[in-house]
PDB file of N, CA and C in Angstrom:
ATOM      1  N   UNK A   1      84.269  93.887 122.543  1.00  0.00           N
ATOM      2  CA  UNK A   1      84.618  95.028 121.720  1.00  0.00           C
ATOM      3  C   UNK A   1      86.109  94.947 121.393  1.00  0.00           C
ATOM      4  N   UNK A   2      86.485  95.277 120.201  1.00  0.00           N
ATOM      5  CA  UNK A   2      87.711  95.413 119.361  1.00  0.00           C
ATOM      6  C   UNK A   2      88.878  96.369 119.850  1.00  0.00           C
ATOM      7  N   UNK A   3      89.701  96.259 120.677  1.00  0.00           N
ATOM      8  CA  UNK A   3      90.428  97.446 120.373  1.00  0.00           C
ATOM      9  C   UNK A   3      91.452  97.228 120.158  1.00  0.00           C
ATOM     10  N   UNK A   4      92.737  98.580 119.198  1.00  0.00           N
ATOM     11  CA  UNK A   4      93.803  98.331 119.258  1.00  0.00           C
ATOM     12  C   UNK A   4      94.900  99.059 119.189  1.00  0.00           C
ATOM     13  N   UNK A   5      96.258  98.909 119.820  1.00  0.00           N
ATOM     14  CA  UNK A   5      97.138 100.287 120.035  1.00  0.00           C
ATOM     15  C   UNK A   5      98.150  99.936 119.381  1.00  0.00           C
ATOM     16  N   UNK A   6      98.808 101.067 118.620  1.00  0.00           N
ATOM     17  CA  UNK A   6      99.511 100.856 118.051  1.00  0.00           C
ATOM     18  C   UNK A   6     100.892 101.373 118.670  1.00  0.00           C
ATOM     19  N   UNK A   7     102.467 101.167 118.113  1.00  0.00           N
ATOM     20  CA  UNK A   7     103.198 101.748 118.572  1.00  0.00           C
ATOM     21  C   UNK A   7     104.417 101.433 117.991  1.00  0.00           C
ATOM     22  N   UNK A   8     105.727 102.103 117.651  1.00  0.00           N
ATOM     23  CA  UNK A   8     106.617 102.005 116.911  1.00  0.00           C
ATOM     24  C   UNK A   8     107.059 103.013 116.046  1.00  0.00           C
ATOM     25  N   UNK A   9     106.277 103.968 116.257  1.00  0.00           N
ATOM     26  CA  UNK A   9     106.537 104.953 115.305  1.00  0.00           C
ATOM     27  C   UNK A   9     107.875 105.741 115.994  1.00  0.00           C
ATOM     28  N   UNK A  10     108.779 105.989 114.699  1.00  0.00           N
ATOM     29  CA  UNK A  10     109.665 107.487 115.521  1.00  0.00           C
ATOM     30  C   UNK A  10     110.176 107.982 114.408  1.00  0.00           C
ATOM     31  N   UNK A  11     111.168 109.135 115.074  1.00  0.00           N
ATOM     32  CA  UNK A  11     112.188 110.417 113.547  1.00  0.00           C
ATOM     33  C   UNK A  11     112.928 109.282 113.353  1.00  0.00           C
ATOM     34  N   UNK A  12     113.217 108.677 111.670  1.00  0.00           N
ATOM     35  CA  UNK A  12     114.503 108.347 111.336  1.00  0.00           C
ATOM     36  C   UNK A  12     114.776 109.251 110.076  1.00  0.00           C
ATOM     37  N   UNK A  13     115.954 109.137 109.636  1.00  0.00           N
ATOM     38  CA  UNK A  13     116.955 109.339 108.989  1.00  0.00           C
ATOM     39  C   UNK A  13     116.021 108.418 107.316  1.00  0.00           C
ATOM     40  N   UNK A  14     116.059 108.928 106.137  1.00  0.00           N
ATOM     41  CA  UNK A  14     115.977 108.263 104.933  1.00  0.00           C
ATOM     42  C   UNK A  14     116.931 106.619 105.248  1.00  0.00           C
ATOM     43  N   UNK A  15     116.484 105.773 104.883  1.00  0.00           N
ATOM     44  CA  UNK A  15     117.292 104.728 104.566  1.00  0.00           C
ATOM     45  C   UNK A  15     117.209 103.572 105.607  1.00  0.00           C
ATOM     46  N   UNK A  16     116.446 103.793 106.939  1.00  0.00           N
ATOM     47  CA  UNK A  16     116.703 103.570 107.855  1.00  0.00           C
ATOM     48  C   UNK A  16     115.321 102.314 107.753  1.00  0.00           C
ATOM     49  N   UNK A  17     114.908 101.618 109.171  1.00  0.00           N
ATOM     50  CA  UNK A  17     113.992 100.868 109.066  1.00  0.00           C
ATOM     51  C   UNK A  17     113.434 101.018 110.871  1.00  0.00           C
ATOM     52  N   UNK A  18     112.193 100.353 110.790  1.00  0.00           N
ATOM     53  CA  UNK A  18     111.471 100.204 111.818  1.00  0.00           C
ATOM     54  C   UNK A  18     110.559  99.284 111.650  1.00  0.00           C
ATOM     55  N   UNK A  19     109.917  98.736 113.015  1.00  0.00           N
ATOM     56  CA  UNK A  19     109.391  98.040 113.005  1.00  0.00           C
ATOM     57  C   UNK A  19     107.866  98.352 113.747  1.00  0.00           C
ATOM     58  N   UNK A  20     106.595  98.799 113.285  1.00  0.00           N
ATOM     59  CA  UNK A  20     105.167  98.796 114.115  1.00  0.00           C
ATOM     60  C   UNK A  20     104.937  98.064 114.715  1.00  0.00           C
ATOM     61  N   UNK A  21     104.165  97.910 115.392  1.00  0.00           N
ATOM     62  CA  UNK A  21     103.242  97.093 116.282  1.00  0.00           C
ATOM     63  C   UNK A  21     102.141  97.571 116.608  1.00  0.00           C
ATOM     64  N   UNK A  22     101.098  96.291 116.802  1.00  0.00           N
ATOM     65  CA  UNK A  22      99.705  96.888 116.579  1.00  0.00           C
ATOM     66  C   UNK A  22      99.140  95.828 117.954  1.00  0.00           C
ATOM     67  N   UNK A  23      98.642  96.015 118.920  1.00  0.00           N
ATOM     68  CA  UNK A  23      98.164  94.868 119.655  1.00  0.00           C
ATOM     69  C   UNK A  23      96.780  95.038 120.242  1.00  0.00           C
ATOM     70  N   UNK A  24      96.315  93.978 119.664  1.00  0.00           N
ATOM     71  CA  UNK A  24      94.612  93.670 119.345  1.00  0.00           C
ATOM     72  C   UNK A  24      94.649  92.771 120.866  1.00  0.00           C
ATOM     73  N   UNK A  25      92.943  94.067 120.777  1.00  0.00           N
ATOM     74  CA  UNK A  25      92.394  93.324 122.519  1.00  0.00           C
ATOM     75  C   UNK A  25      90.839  92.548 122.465  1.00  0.00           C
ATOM     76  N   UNK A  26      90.182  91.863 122.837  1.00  0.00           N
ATOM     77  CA  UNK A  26      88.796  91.293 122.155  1.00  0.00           C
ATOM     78  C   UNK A  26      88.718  90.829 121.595  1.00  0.00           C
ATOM     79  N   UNK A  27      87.270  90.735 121.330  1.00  0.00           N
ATOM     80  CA  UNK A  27      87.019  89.423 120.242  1.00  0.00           C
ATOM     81  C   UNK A  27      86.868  89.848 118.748  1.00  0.00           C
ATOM     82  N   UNK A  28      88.430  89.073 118.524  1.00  0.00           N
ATOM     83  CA  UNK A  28      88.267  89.649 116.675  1.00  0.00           C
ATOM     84  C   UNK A  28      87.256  88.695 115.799  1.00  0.00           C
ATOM     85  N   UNK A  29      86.771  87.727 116.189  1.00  0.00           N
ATOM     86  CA  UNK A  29      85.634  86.772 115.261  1.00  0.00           C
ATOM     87  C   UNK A  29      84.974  87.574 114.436  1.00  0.00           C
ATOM     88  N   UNK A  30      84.319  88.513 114.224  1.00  0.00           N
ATOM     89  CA  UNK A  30      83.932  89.054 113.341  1.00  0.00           C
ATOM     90  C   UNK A  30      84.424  90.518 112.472  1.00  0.00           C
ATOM     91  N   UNK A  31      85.728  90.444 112.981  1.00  0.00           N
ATOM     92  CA  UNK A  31      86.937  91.273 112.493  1.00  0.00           C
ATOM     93  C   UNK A  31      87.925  90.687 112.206  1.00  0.00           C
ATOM     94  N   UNK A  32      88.353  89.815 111.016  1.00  0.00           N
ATOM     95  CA  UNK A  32      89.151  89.119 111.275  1.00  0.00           C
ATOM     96  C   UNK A  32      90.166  89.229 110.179  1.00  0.00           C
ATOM     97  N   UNK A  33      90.476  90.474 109.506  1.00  0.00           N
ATOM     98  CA  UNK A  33      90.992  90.683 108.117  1.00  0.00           C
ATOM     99  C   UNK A  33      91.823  91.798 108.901  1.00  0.00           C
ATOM    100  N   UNK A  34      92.997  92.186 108.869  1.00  0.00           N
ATOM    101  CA  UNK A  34      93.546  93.268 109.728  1.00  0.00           C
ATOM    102  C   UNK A  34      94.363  93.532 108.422  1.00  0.00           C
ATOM    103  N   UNK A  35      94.340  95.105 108.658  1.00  0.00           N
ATOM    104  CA  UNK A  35      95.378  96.332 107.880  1.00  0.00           C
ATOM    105  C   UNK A  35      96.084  97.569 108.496  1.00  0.00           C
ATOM    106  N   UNK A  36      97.090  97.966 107.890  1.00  0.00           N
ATOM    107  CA  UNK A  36      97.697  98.998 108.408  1.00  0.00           C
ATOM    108  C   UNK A  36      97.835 100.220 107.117  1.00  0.00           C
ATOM    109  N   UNK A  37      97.400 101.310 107.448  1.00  0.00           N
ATOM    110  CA  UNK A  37      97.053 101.948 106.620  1.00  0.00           C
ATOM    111  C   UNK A  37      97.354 103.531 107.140  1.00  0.00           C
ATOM    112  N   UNK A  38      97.828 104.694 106.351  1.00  0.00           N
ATOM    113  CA  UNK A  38      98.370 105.432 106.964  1.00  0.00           C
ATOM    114  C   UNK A  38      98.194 106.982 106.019  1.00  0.00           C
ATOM    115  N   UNK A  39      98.124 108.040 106.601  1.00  0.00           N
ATOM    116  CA  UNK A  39      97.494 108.985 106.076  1.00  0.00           C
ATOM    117  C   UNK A  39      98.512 110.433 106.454  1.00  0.00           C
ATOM    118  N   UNK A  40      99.210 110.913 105.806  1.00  0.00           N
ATOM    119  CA  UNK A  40      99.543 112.251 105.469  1.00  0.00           C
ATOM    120  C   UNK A  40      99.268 113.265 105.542  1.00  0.00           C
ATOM    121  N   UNK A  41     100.037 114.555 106.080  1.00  0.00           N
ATOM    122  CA  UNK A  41      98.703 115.743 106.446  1.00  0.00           C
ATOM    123  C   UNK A  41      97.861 116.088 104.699  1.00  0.00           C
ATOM    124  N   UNK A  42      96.721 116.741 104.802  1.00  0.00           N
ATOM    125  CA  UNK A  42      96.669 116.911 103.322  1.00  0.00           C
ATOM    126  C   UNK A  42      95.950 115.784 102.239  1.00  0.00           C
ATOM    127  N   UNK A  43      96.517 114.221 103.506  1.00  0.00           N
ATOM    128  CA  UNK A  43      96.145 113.689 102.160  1.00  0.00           C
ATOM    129  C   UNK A  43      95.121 112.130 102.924  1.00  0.00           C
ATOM    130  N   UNK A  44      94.169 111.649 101.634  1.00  0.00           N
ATOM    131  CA  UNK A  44      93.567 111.042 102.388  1.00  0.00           C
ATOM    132  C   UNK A  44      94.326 109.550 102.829  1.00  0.00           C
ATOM    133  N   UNK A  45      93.584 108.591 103.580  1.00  0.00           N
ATOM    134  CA  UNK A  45      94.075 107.534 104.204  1.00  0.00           C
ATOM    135  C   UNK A  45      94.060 106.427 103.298  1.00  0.00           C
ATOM    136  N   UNK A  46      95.178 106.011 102.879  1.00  0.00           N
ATOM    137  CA  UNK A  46      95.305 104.972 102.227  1.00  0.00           C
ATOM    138  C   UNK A  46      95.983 103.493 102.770  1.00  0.00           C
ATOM    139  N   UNK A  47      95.555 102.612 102.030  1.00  0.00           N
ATOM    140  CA  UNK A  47      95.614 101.251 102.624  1.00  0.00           C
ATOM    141  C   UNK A  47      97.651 101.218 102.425  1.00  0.00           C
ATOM    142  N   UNK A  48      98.197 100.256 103.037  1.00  0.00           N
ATOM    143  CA  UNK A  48      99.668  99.976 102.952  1.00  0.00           C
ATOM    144  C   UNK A  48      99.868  98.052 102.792  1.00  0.00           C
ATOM    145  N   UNK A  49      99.535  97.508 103.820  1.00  0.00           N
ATOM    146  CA  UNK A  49      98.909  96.249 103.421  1.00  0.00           C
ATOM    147  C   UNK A  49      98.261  95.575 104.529  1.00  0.00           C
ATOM    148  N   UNK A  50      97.151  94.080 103.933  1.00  0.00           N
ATOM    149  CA  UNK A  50      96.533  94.077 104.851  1.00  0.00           C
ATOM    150  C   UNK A  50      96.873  92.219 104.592  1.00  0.00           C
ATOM    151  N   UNK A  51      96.139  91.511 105.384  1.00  0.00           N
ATOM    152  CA  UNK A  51      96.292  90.449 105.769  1.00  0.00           C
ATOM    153  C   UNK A  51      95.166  89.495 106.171  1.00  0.00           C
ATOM    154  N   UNK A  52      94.966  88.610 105.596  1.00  0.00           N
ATOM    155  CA  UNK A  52      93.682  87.523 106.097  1.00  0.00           C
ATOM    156  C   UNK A  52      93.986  86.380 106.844  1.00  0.00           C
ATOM    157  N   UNK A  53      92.827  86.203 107.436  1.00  0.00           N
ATOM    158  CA  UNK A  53      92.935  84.980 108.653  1.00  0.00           C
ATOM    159  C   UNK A  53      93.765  83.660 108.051  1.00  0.00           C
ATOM    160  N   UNK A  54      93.394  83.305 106.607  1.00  0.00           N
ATOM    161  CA  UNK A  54      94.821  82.455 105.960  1.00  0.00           C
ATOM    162  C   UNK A  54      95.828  83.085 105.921  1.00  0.00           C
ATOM    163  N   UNK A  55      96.181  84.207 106.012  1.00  0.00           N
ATOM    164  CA  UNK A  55      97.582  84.972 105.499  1.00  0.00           C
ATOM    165  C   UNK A  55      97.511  85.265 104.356  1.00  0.00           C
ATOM    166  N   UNK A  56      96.919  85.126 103.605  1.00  0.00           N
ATOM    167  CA  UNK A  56      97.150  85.990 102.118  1.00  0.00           C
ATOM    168  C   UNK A  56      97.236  87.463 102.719  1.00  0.00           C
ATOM    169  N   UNK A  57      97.880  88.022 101.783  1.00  0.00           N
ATOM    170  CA  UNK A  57      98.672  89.472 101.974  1.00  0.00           C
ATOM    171  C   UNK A  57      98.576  90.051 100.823  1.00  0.00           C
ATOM    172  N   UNK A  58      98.384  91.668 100.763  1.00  0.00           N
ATOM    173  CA  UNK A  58      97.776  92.724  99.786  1.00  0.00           C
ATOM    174  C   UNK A  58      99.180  93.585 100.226  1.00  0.00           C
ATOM    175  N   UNK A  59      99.727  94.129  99.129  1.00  0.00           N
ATOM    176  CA  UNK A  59     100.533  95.246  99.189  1.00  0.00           C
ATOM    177  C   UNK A  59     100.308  96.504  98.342  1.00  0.00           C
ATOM    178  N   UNK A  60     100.316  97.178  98.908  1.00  0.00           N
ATOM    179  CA  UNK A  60      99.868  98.622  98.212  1.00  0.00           C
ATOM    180  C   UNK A  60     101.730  98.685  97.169  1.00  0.00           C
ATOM    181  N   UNK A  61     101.151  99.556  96.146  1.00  0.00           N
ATOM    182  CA  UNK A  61     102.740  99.190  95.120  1.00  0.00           C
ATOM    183  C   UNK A  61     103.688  99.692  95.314  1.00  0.00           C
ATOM    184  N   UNK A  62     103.683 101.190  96.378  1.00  0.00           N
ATOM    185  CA  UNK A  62     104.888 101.860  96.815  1.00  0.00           C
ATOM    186  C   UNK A  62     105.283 101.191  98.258  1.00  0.00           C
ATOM    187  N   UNK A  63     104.851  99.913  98.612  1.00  0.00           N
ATOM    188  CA  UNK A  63     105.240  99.337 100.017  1.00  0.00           C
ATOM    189  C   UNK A  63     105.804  97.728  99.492  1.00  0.00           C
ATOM    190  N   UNK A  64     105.468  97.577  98.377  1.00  0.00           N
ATOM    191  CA  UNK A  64     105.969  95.968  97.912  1.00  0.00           C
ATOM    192  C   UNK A  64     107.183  96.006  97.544  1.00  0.00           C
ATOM    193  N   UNK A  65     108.211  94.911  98.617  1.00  0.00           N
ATOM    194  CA  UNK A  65     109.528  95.039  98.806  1.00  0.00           C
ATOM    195  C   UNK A  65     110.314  95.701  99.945  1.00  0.00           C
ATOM    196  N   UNK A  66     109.474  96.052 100.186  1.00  0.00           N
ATOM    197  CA  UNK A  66     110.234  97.433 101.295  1.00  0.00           C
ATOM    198  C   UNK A  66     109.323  96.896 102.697  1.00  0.00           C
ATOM    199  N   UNK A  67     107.932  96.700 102.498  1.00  0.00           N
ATOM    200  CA  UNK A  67     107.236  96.724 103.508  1.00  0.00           C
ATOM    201  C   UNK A  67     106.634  95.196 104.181  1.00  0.00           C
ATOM    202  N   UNK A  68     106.477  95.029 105.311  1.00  0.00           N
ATOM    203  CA  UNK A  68     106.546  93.469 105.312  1.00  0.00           C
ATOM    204  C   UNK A  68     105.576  93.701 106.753  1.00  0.00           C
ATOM    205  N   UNK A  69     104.273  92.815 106.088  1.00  0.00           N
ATOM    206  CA  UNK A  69     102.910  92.524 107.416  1.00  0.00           C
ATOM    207  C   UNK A  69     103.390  91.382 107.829  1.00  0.00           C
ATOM    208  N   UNK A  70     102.747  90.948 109.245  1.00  0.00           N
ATOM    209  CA  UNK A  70     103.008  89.639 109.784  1.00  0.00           C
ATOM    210  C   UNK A  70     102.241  89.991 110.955  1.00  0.00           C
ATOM    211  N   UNK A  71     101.746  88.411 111.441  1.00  0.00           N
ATOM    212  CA  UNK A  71     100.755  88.775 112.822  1.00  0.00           C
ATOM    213  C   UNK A  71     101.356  87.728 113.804  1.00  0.00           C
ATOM    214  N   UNK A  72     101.444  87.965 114.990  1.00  0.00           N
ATOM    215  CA  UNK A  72     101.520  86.888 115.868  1.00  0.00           C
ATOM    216  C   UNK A  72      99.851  86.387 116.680  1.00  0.00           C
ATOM    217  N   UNK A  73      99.492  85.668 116.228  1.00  0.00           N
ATOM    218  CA  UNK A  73      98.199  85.019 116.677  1.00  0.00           C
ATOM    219  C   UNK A  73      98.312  84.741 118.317  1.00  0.00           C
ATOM    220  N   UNK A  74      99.376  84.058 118.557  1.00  0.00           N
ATOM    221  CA  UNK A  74      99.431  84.041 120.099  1.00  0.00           C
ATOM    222  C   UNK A  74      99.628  85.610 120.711  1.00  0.00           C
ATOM    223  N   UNK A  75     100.313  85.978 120.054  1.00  0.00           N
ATOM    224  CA  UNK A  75     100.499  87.237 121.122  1.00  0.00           C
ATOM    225  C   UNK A  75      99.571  88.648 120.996  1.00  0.00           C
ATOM    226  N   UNK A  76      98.606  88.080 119.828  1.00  0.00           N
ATOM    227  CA  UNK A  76      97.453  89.218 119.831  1.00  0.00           C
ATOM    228  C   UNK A  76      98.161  90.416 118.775  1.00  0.00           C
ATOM    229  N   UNK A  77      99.182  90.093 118.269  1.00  0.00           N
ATOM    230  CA  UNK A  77      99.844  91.591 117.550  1.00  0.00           C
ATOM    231  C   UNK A  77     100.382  91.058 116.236  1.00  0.00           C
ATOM    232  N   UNK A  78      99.550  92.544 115.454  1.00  0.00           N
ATOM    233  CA  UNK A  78     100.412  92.574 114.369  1.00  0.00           C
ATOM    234  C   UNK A  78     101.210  93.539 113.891  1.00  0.00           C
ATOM    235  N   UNK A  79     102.390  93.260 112.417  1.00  0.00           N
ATOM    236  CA  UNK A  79     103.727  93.929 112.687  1.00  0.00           C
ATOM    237  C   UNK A  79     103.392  94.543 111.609  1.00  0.00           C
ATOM    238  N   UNK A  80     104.124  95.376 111.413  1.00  0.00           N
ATOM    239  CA  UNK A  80     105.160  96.147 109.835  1.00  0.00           C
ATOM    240  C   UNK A  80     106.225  96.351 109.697  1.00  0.00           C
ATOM    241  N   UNK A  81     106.816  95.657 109.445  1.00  0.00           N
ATOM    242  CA  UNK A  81     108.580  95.951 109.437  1.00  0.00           C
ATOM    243  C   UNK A  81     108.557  96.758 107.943  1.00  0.00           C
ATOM    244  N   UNK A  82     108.973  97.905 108.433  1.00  0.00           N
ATOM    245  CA  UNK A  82     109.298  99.019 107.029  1.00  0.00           C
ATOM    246  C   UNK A  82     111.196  98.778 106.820  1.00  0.00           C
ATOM    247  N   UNK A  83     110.900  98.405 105.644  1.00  0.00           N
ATOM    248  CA  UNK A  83     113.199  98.796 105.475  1.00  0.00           C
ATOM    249  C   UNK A  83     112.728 100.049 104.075  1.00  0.00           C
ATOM    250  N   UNK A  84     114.131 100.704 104.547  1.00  0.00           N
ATOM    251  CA  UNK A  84     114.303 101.454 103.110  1.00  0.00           C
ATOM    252  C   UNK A  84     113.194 102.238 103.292  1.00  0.00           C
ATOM    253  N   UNK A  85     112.885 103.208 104.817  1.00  0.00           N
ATOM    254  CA  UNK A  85     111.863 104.147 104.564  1.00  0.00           C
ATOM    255  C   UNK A  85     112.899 105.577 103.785  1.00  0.00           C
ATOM    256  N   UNK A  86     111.591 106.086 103.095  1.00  0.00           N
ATOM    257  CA  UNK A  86     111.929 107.383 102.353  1.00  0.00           C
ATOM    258  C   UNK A  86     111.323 108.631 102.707  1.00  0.00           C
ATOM    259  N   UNK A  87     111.544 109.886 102.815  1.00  0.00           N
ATOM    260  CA  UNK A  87     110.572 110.709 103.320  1.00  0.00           C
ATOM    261  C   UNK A  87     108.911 110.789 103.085  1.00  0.00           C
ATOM    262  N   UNK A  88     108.679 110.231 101.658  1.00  0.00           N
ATOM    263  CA  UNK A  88     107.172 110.079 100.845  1.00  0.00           C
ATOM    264  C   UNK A  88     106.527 109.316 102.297  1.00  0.00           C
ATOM    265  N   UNK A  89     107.442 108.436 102.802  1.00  0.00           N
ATOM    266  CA  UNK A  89     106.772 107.542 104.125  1.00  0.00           C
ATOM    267  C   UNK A  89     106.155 108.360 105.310  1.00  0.00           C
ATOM    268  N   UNK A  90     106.339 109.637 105.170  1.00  0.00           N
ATOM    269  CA  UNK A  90     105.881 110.317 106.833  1.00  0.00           C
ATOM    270  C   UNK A  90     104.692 110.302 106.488  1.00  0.00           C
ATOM    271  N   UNK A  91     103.833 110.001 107.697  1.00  0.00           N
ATOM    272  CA  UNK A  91     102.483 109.518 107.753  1.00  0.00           C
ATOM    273  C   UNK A  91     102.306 109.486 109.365  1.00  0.00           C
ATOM    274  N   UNK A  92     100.783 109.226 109.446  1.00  0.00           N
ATOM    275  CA  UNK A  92     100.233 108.644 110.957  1.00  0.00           C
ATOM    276  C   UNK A  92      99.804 107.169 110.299  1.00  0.00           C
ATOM    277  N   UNK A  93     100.482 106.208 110.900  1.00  0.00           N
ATOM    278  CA  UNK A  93      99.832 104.691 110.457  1.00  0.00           C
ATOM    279  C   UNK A  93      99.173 104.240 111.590  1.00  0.00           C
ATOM    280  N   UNK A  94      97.979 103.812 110.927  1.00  0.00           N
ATOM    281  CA  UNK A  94      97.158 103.234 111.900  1.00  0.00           C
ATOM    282  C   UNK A  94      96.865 101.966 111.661  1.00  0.00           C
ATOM    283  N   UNK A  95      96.264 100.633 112.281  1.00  0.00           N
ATOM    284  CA  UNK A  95      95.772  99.691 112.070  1.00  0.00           C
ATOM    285  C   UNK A  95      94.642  99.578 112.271  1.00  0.00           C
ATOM    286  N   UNK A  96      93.727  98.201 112.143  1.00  0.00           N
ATOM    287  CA  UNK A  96      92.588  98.032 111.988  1.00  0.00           C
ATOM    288  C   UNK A  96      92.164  97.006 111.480  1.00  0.00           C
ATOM    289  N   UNK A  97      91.014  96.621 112.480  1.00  0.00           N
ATOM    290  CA  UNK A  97      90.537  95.411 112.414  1.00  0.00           C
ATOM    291  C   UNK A  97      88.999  95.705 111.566  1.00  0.00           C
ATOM    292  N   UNK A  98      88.952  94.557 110.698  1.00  0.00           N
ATOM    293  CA  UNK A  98      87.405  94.873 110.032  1.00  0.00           C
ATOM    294  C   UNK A  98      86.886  93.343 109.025  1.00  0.00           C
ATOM    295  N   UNK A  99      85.935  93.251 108.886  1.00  0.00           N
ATOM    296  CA  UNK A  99      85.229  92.390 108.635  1.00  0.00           C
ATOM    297  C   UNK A  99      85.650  91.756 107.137  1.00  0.00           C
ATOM    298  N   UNK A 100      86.229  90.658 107.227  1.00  0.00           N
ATOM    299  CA  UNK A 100      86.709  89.924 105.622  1.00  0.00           C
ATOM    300  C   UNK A 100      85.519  90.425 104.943  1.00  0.00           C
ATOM    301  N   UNK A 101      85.811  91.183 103.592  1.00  0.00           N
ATOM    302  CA  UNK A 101      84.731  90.864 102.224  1.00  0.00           C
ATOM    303  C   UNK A 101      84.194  92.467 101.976  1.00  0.00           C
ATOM    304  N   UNK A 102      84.388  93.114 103.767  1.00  0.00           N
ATOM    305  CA  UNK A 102      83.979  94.308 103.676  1.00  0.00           C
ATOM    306  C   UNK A 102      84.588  95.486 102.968  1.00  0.00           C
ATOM    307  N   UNK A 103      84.875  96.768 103.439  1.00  0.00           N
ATOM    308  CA  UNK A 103      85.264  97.994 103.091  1.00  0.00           C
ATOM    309  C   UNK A 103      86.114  98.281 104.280  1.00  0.00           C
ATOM    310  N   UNK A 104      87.615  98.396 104.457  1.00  0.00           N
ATOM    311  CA  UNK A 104      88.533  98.365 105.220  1.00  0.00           C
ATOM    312  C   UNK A 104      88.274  99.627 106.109  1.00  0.00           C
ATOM    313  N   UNK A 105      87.913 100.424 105.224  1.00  0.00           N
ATOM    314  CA  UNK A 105      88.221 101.853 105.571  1.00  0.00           C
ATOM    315  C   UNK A 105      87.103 102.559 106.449  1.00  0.00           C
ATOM    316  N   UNK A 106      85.375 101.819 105.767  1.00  0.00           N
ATOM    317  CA  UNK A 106      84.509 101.804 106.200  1.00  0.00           C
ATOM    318  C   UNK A 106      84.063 101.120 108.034  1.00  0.00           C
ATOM    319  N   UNK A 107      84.668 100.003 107.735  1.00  0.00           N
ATOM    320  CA  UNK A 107      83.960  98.986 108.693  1.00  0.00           C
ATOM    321  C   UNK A 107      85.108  98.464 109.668  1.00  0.00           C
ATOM    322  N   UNK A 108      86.496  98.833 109.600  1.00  0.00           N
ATOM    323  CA  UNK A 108      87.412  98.677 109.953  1.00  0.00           C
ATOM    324  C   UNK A 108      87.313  99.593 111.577  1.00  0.00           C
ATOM    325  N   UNK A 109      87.668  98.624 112.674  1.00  0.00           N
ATOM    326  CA  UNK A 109      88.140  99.473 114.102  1.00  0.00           C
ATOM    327  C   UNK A 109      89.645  99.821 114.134  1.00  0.00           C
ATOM    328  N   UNK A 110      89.819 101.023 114.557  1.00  0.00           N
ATOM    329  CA  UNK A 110      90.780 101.490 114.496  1.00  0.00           C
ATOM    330  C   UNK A 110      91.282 101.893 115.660  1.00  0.00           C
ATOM    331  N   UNK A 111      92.481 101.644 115.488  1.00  0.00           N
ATOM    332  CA  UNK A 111      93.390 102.336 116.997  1.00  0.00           C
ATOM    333  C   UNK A 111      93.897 103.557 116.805  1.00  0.00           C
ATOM    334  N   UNK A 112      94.811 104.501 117.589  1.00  0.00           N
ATOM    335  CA  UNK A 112      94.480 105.709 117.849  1.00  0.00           C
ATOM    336  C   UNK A 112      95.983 106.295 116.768  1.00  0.00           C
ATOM    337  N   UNK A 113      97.126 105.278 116.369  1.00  0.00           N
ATOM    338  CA  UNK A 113      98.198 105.913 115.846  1.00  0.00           C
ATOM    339  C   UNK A 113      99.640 105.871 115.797  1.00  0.00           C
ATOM    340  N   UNK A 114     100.118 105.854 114.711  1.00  0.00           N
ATOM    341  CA  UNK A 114     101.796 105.981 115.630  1.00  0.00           C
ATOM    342  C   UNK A 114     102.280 106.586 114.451  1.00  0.00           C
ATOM    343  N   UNK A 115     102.987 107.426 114.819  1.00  0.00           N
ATOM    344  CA  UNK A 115     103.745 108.938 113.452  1.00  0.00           C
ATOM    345  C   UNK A 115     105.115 108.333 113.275  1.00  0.00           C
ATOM    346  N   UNK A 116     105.277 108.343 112.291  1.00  0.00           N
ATOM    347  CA  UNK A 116     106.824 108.022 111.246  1.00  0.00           C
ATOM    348  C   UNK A 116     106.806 108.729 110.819  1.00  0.00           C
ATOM    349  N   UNK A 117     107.969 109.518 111.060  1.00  0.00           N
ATOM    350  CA  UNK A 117     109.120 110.897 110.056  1.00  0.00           C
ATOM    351  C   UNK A 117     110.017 110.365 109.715  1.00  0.00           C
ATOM    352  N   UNK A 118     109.988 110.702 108.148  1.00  0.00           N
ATOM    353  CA  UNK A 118     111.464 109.930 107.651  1.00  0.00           C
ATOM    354  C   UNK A 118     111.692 111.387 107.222  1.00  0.00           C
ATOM    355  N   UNK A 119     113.351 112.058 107.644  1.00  0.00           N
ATOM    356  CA  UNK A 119     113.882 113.392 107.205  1.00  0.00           C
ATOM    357  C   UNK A 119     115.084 112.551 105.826  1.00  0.00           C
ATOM    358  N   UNK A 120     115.470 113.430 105.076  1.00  0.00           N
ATOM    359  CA  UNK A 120     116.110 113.287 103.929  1.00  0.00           C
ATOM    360  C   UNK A 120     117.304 113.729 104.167  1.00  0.00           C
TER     361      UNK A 120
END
């Protein structure tokens, strides 16, 4: 079974940067497409970017430039280095593991969270 925790979230300041972490436990073989995706009070959960077992990489258009996926295969974890967060960024981001070809949102395991406040 899939699981995964996330962590990195905290209060910054507009302008500032951080870095997530997501660290995957089990057998991802049939989860093998991972995203980080993050949801607003109010609003629904949208994708940020996600990543395939080649590395091709998807960026949602308010995260391209600013936002940067990467996985460490040995160490079971993957990242988000946010620069240049803005308040629009406060969210709960979560990650998630889910099946190449599928529905991210659908079929995707998810870990439990990590909250970014960006104040202005």
């Amino acid at each position: 079974q899939v699981q995964l925790v996330e962590s990195g979230g905290d209060s910054v300041p507009a302008g500032h940067s951080l870095r997530l972490s997501c660290v995957v436990s089990g057998d991802t073989y049939s989860h093998d497409c991972m995203v980080w995706a993050r949801q607003a009070p109010g609003q629904s959960r949208e994708r940020v970017a996600s990543i395939d077992p080649d590395g091709s990489k998807f960026y949602a258009a308010n995260a391209k430039a600013r936002f940067f996926i990467s996985k460490d295969k040995a160490k079971k974890t993957l990242y988000l280095q946010m620069n240049s967060l803005q308040p629009d960024d406060t969210a709960m981001y979560y990650c998630a593991a889910y099946p190449c070809g599928t529905w991210w949102e659908r079929f995707g395991v998810w870990g439990q969270g990590t909250q970014v406040t960006v104040s202005s």
